[in-house]
C-alpha atoms as a PDB file:
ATOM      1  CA  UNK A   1      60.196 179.725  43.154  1.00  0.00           C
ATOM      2  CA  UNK A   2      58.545 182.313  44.970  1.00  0.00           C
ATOM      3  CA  UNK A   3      57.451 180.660  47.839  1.00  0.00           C
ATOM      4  CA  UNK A   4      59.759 180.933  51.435  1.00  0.00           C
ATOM      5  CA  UNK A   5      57.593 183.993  52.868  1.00  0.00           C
ATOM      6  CA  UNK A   6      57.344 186.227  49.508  1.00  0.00           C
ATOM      7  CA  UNK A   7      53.666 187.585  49.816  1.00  0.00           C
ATOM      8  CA  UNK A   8      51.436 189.182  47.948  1.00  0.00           C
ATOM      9  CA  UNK A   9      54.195 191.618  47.426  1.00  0.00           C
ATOM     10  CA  UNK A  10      55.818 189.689  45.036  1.00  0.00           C
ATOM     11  CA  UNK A  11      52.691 189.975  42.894  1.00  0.00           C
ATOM     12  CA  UNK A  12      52.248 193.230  42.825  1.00  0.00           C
ATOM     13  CA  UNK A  13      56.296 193.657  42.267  1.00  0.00           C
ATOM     14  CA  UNK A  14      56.120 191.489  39.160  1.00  0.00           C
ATOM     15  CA  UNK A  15      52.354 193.272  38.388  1.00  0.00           C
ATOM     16  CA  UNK A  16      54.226 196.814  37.969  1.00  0.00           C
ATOM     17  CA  UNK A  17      57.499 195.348  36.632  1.00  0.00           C
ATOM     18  CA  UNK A  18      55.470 193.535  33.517  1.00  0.00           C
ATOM     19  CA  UNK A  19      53.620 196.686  33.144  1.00  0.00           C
ATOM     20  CA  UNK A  20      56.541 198.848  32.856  1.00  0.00           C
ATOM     21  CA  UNK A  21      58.312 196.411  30.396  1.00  0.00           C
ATOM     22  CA  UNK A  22      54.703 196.253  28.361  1.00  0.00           C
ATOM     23  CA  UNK A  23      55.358 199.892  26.284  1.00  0.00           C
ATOM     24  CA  UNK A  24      57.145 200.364  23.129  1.00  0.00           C
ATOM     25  CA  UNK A  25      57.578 203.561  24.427  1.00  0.00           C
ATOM     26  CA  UNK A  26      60.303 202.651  26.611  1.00  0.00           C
ATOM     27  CA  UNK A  27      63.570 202.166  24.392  1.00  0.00           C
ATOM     28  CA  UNK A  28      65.506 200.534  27.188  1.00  0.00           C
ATOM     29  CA  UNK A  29      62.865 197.475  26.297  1.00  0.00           C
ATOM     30  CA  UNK A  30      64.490 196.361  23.198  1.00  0.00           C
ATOM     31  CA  UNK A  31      67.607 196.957  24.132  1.00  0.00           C
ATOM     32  CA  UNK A  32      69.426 193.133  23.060  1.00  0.00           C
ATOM     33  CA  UNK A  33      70.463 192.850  26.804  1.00  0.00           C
ATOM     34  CA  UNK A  34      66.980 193.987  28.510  1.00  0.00           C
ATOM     35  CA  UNK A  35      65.531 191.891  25.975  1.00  0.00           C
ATOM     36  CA  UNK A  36      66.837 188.881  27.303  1.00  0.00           C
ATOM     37  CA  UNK A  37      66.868 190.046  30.614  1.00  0.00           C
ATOM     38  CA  UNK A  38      62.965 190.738  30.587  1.00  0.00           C
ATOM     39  CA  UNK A  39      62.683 186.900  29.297  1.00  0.00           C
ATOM     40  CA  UNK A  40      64.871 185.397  31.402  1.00  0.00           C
ATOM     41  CA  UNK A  41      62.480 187.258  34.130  1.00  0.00           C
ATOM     42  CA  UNK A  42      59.235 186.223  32.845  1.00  0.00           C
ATOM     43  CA  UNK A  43      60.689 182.259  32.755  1.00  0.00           C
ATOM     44  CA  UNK A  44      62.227 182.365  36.494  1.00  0.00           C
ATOM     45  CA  UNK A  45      59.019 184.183  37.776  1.00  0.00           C
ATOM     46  CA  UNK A  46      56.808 182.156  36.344  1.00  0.00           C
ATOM     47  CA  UNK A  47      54.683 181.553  39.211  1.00  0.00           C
ATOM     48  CA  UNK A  48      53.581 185.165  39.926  1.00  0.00           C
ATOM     49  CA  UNK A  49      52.489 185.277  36.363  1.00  0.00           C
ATOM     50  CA  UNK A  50      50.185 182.105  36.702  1.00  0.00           C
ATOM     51  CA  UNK A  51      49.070 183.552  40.250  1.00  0.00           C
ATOM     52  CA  UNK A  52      47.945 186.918  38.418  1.00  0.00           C
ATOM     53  CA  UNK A  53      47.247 185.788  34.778  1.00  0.00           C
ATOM     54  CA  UNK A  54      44.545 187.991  33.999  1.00  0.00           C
ATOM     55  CA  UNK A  55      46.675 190.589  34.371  1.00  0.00           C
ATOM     56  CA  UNK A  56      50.269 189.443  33.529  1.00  0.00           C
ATOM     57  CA  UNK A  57      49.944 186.774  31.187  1.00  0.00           C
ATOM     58  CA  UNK A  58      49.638 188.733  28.217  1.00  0.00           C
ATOM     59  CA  UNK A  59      52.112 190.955  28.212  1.00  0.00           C
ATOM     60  CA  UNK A  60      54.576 188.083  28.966  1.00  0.00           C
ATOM     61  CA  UNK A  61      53.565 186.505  25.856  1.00  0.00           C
ATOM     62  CA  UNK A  62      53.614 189.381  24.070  1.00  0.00           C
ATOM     63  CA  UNK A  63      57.093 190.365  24.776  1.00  0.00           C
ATOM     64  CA  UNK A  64      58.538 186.387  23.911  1.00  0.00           C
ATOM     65  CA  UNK A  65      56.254 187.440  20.938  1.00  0.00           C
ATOM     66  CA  UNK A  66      56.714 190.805  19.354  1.00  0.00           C
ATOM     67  CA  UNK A  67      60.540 192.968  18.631  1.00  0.00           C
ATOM     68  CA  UNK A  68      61.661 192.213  22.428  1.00  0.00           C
ATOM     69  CA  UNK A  69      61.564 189.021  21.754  1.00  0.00           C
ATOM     70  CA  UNK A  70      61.160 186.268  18.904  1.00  0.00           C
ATOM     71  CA  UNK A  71      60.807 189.456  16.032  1.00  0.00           C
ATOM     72  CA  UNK A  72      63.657 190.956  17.742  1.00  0.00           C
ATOM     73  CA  UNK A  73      66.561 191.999  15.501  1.00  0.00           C
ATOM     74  CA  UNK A  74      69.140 190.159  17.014  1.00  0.00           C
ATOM     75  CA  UNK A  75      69.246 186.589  16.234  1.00  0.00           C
ATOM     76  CA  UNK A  76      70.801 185.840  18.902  1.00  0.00           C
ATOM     77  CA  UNK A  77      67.871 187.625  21.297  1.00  0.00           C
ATOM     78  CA  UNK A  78      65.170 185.862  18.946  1.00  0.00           C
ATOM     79  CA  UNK A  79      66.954 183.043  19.300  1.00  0.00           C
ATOM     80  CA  UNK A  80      66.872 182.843  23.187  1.00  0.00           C
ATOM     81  CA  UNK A  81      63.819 184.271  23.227  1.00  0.00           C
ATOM     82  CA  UNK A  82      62.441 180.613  21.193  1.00  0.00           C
ATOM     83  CA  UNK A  83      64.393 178.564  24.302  1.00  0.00           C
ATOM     84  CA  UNK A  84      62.888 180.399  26.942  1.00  0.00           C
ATOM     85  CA  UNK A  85      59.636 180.694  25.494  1.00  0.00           C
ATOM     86  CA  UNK A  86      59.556 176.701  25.417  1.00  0.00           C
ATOM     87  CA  UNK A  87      60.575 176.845  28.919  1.00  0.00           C
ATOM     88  CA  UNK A  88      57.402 179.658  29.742  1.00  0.00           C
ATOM     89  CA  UNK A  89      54.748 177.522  28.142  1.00  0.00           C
ATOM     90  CA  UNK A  90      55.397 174.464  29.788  1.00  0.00           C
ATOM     91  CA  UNK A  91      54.256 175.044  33.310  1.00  0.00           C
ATOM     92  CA  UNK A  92      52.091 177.739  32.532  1.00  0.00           C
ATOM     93  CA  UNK A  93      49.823 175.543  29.650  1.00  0.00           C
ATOM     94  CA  UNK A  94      46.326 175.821  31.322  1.00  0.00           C
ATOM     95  CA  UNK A  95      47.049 179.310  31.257  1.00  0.00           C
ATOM     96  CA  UNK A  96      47.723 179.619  27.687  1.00  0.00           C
ATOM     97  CA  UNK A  97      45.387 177.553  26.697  1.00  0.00           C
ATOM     98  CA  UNK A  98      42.335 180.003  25.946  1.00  0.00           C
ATOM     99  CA  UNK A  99      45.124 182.208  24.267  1.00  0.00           C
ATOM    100  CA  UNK A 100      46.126 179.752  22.175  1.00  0.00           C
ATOM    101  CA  UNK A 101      44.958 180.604  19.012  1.00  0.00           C
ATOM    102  CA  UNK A 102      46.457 184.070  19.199  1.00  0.00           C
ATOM    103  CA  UNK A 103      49.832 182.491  20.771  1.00  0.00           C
ATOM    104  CA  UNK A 104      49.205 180.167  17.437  1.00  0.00           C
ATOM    105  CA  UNK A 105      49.131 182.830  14.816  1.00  0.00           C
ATOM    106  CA  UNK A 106      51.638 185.193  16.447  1.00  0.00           C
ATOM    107  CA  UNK A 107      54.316 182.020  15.866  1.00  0.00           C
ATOM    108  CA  UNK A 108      52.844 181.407  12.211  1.00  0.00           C
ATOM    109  CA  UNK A 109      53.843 185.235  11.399  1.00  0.00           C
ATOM    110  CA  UNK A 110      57.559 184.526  12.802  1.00  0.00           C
ATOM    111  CA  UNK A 111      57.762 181.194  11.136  1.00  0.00           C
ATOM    112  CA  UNK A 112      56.974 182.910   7.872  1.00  0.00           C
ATOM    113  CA  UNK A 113      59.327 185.785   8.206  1.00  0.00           C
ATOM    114  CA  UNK A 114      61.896 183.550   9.758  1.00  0.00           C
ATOM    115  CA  UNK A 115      62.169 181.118   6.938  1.00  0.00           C
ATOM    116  CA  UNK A 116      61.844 184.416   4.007  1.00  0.00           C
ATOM    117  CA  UNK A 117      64.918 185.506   1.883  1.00  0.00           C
ATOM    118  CA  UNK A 118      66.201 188.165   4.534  1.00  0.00           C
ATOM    119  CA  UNK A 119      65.482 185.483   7.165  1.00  0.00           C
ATOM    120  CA  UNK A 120      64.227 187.941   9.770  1.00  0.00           C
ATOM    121  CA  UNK A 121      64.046 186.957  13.649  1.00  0.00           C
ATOM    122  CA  UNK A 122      64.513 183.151  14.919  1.00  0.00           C
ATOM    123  CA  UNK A 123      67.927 182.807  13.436  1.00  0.00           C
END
């Protein structure tokens, strides 16, 4: 966790890390390797997204859901990007609740392309 004397620092650490990971614009972000690294991030750090959700819970789920994550190219990032969303959801489920119908139809799209003819992301 983030307890053992990490302060607010922490917070704003994660606030400015999300943030930079947030743009497209950055093509480090969907690199297969950052990619996973981001995720693997967002799942261990958990607890600095649910103490700043307002601001950081969104573009945590965004990045399990858009191209750095479940859309992502490689199947084996999309892939790992399904496990570790499972593993993001679960503490965090009060959180995502009001998002839920978003969260909902983001997963519908990927389902849909997932189980199409070219069988694009979650593979």
């Amino acid at each position: 966790g983030l307890g053992g004397g990490v302060g607010a620092g922490a917070g704003a650490g994660a606030d400015s890390f999300f943030s930079s990971q947030q743009s497209h614009a950055v093509p480090a972000a969907t690199h297969r390797l950052v990619a996973s690294a981001f995720l693997d991030l967002c799942v261990r750090y958990h607890l600095a997204v649910a103490r700043a959700a307002h601001r950081l819970l969104a573009p945590a789920l965004a990045a399990f859901l858009d191209g750095r994550g479940m859309r992502h190219p490689s199947a084996e990032v999309s892939r790992r990007a399904c496990y570790l969303f499972c593993r993001f959801v679960k503490p965090l489920r009060g959180q995502i609740a009001p998002r839920l119908p978003e969260v909902l139809a983001a997963l519908e799209g990927i389902m849909r392309a997932a189980g199409s003819v070219d069988g694009g992301g979650v593979g």
